[in-house]
N, C-alpha and C. Protein backbone atom coordinates (compact mmCIF):
# COMPACT_ATOMS: atom_id res chain seq x y z
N UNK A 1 171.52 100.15 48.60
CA UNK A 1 171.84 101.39 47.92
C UNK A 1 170.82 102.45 48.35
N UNK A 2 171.48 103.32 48.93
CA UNK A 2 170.14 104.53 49.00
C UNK A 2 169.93 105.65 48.15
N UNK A 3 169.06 105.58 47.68
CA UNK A 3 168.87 106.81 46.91
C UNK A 3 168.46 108.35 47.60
N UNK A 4 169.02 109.02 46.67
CA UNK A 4 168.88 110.65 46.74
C UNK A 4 167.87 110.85 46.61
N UNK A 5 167.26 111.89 47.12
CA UNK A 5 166.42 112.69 46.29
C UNK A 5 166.56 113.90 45.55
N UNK A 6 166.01 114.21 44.18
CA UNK A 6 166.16 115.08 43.30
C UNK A 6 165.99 116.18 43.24
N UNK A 7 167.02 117.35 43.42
CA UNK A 7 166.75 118.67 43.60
C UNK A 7 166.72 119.70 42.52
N UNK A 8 165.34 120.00 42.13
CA UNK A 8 164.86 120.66 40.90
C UNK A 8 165.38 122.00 41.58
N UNK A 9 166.04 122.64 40.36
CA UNK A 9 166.17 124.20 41.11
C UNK A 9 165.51 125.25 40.20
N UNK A 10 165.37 125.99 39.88
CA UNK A 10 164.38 127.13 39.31
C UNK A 10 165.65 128.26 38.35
N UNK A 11 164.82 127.65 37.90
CA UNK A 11 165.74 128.89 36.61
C UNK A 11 166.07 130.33 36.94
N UNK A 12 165.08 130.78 37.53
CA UNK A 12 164.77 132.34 38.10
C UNK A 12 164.81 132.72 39.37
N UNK A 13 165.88 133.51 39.64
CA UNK A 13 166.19 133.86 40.97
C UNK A 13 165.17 134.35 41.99
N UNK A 14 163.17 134.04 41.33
CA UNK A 14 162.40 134.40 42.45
C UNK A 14 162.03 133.64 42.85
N UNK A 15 161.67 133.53 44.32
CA UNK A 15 161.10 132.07 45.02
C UNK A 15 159.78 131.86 45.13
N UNK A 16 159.53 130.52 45.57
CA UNK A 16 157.83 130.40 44.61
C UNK A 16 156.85 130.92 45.73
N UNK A 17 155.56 131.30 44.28
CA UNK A 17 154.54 132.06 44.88
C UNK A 17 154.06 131.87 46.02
N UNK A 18 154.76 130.03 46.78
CA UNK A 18 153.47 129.97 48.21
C UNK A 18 154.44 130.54 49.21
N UNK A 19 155.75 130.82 48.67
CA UNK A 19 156.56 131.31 49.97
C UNK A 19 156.85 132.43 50.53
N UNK A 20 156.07 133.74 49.37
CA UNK A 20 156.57 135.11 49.13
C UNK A 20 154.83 135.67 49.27
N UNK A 21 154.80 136.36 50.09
CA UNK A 21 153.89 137.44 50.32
C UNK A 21 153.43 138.18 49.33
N UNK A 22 152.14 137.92 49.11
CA UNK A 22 151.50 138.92 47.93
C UNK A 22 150.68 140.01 48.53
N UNK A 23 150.10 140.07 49.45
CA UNK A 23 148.91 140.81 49.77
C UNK A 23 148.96 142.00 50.08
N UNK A 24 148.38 143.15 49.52
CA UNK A 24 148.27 144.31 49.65
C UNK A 24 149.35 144.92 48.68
N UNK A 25 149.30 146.20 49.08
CA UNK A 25 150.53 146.92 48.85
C UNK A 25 151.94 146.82 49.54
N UNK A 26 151.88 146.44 50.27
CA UNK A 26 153.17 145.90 51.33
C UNK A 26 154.34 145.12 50.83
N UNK A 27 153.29 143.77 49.49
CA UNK A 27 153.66 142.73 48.78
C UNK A 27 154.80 143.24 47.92
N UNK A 28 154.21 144.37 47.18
CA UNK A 28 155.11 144.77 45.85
C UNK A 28 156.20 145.13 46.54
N UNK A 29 157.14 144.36 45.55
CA UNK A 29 158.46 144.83 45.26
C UNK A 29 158.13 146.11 44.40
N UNK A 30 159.62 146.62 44.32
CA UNK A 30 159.65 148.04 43.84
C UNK A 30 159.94 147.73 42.50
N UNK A 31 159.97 146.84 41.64
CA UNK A 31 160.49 146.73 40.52
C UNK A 31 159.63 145.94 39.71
N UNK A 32 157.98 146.08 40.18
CA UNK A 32 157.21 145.00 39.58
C UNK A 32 155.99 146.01 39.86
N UNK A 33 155.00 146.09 38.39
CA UNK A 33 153.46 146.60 38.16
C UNK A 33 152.76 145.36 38.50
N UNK A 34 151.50 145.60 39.10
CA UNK A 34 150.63 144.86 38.99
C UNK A 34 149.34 145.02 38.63
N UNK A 35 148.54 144.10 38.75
CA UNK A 35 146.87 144.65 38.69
C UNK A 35 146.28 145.07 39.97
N UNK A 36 145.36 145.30 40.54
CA UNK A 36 144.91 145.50 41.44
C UNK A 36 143.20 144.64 41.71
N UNK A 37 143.08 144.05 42.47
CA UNK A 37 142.15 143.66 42.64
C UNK A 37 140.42 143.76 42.01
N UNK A 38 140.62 145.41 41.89
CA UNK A 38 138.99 145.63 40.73
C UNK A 38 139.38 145.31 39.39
N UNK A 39 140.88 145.49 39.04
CA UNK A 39 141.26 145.57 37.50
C UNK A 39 141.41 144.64 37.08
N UNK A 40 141.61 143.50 38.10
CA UNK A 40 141.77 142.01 37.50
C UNK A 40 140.37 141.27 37.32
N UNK A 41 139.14 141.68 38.28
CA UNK A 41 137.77 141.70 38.34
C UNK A 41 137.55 141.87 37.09
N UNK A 42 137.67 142.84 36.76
CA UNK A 42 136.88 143.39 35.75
C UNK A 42 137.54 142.70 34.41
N UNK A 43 138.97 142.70 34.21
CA UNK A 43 139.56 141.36 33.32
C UNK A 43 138.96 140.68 32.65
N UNK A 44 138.88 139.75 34.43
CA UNK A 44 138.13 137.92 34.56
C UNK A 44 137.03 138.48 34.28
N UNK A 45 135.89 139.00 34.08
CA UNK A 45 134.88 139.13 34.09
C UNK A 45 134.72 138.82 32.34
N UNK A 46 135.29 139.69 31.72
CA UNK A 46 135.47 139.81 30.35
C UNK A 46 135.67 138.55 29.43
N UNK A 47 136.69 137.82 30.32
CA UNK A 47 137.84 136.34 29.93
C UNK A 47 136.55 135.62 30.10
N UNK A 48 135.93 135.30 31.26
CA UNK A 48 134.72 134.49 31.24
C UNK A 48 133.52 134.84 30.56
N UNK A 49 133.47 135.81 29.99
CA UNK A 49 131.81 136.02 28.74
C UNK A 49 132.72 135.07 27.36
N UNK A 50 134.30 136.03 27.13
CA UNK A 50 134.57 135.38 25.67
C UNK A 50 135.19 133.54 25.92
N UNK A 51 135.29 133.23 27.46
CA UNK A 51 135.52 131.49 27.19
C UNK A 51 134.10 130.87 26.82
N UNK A 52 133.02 131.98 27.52
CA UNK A 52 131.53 131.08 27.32
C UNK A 52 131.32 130.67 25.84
N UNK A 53 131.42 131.69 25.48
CA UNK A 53 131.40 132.03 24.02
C UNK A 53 131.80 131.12 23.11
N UNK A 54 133.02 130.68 23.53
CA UNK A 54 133.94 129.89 23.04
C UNK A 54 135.17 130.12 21.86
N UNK A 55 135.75 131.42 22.03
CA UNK A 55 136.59 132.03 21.62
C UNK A 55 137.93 132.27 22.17
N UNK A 56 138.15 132.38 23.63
CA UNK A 56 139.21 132.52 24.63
C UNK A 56 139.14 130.75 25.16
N UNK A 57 140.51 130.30 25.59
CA UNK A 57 140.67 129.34 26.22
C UNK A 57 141.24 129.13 27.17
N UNK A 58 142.79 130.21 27.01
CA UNK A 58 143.33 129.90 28.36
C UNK A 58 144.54 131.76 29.06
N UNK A 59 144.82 131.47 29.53
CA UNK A 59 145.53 132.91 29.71
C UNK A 59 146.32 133.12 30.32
N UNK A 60 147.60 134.22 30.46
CA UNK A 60 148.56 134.19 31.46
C UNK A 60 148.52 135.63 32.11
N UNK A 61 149.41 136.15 33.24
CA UNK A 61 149.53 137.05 33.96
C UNK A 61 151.41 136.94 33.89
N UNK A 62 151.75 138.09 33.54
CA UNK A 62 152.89 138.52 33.66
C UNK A 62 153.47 140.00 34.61
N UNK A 63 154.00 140.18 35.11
CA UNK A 63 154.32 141.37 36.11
C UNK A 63 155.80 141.90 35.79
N UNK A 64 155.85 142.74 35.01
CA UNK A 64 157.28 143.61 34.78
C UNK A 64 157.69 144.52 35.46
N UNK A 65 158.70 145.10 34.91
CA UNK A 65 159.36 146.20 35.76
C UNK A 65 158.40 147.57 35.45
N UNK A 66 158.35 147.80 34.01
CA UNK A 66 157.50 149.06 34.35
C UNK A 66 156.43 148.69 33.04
N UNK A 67 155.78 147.56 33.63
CA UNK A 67 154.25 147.48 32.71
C UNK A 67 153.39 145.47 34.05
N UNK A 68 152.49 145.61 33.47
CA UNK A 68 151.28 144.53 34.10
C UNK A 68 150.77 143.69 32.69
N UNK A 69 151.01 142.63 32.56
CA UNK A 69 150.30 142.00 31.50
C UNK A 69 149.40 140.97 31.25
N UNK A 70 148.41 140.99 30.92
CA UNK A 70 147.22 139.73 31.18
C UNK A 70 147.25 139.74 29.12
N UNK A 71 147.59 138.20 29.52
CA UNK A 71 148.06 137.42 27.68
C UNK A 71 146.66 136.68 27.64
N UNK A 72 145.91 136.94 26.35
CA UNK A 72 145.12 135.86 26.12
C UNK A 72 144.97 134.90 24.82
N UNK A 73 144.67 133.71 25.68
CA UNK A 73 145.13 132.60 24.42
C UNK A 73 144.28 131.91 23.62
N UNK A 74 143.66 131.83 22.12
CA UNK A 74 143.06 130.77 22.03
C UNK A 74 143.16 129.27 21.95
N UNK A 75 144.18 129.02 21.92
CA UNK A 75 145.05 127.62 21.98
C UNK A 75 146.22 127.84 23.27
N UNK A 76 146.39 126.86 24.16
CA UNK A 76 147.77 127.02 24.97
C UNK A 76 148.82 127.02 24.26
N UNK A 77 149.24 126.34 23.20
CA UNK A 77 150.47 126.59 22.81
C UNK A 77 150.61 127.71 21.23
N UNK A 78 149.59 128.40 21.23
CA UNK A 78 149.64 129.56 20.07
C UNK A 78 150.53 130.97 21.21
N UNK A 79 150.52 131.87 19.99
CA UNK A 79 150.61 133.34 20.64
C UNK A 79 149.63 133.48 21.30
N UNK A 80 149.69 134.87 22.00
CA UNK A 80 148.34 135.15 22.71
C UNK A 80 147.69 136.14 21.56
N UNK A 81 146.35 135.93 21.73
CA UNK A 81 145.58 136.90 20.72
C UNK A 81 145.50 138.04 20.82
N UNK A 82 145.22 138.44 22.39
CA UNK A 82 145.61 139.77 22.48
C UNK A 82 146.01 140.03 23.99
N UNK A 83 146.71 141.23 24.05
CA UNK A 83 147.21 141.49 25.21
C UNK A 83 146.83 142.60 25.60
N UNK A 84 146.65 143.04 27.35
CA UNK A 84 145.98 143.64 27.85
C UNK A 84 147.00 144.42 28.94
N UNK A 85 147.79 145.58 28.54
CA UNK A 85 148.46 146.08 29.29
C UNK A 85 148.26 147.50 30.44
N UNK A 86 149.13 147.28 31.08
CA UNK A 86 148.79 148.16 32.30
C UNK A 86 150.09 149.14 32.68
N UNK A 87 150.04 150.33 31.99
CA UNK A 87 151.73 151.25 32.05
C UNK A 87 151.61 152.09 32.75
N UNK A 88 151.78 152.29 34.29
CA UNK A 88 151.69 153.30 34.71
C UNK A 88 152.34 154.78 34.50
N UNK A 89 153.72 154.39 33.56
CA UNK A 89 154.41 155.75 33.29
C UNK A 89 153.56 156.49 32.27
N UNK A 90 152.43 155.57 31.65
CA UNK A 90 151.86 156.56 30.60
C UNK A 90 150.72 156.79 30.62
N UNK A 91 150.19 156.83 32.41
CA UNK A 91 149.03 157.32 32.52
C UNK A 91 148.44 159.34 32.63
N UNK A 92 149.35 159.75 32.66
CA UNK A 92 149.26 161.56 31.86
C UNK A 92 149.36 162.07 30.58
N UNK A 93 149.93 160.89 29.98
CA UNK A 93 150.13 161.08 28.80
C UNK A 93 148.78 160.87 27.34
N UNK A 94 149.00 159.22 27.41
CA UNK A 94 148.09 158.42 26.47
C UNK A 94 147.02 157.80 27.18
N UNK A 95 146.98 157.06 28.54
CA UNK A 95 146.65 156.26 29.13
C UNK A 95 147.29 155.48 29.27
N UNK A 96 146.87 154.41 30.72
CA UNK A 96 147.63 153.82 31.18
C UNK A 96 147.51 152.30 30.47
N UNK A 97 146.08 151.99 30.48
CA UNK A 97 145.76 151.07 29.84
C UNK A 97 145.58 150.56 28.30
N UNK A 98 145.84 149.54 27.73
CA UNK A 98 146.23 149.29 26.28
C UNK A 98 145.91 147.67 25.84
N UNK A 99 145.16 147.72 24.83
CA UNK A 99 144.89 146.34 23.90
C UNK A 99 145.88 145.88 23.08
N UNK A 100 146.64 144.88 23.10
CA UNK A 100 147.46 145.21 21.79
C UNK A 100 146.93 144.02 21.17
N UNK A 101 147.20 143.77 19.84
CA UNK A 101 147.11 142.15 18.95
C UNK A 101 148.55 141.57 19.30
N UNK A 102 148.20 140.35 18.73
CA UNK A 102 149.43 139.47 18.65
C UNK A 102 150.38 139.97 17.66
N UNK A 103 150.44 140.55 16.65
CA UNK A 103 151.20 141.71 16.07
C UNK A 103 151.88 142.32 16.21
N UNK A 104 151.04 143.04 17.67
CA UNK A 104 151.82 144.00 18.58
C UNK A 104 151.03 145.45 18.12
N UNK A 105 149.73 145.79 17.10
CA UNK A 105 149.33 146.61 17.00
C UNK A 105 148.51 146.99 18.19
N UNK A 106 148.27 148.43 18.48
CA UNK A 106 147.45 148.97 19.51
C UNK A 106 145.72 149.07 19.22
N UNK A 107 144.93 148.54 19.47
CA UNK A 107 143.70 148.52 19.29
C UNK A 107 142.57 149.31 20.07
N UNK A 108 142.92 149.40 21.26
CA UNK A 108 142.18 150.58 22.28
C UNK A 108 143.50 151.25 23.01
N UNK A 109 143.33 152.00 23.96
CA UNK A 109 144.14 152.61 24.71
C UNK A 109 143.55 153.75 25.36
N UNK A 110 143.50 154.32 26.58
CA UNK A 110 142.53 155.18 27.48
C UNK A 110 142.94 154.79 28.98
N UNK A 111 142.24 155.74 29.78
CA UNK A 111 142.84 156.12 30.83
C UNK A 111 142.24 155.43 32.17
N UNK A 112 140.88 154.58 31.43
CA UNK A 112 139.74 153.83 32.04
C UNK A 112 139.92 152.49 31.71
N UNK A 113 140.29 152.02 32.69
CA UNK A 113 140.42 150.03 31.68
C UNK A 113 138.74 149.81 31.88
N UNK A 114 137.69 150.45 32.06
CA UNK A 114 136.38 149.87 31.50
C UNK A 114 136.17 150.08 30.21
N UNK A 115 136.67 151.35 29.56
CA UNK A 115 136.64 152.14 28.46
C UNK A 115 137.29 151.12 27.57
N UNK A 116 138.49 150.70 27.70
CA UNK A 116 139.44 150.23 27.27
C UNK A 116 139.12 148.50 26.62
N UNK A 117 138.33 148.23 27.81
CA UNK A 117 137.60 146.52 27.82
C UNK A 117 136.31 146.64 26.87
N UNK A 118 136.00 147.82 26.57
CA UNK A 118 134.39 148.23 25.94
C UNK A 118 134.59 147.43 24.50
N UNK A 119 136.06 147.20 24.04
CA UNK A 119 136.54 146.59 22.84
C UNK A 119 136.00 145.75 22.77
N UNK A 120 136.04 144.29 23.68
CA UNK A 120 135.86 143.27 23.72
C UNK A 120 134.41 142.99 23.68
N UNK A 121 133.63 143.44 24.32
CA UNK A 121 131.83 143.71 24.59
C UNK A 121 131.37 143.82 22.64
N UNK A 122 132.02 144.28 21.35
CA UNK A 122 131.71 144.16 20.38
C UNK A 122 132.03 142.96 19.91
N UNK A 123 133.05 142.79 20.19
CA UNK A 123 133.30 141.15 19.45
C UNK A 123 132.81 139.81 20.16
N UNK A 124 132.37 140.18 21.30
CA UNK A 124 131.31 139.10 22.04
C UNK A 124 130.07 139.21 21.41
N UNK A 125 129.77 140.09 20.93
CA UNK A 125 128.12 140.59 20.06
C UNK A 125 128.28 139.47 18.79
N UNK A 126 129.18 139.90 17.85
CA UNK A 126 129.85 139.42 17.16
C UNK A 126 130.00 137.92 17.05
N UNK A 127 130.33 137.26 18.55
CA UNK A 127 130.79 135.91 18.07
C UNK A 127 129.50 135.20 18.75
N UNK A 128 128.56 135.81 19.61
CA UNK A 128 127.77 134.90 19.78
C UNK A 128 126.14 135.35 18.55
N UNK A 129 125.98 136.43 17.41
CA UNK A 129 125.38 136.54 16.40
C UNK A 129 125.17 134.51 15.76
N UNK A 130 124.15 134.74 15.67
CA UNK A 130 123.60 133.33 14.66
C UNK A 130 124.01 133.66 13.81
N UNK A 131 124.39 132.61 12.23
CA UNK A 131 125.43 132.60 11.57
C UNK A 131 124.12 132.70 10.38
């Protein structure tokens, strides 16, 4: 008897990340925000003070049509605690960049994602304070 082998197919009509070109600007499709290389820096930079800490655990990256989203989790299978968005249509307006809670309330928002990350730098004060 010979057996088959099993053909997993993908829910989502995009093909996987090792087969599709990311690099540069060239990469983007026209229907997808992203981060950019300093903005994701500066992120991870943040994600790794609050995992030291021991407050953040794990995190995702999402890429929409007209927004960029970095989810952060303290448990893998909770909500994310807070989310860290990137809107380019509302960078003349409000800013582009935005904190939200798991709620969905807005907590920072500004036109500087350093400005914007300055949030997080208090509650690292905060969680590593002796009790």
């Amino acid at each position: 008897m010979v057996e088959e082998p099993i053909a997993f197919l993908r829910a989502c009509a995009r093909p996987a990340a090792r087969s599709e070109y990311w690099g540069g600007e060239a990469g983007l499709r026209g229907d997808e925000q992203r981060f950019d290389r300093r903005e994701l820096a500066q992120i991870l930079r943040v994600y790794g003070r609050m995992v030291a800490a021991g407050e953040w655990r794990d995190y995702a990256i999402d890429f929409l049509s007209d927004r960029a989203v970095f989810s952060v989790f303290r448990h893998a299978s909770d909500l994310p605690l807070y989310t860290i968005e990137k809107q380019p249509k509302l960078r003349a307006r409000q800013g582009q960049y935005v904190v939200l809670t798991a709620s969905g309330h807005v907590l920072k928002r500004g036109r500087e994602l350093a400005q914007v990350l300055h949030l997080f730098d208090r509650k690292l004060f905060r969680a590593l304070a002796p009790v």
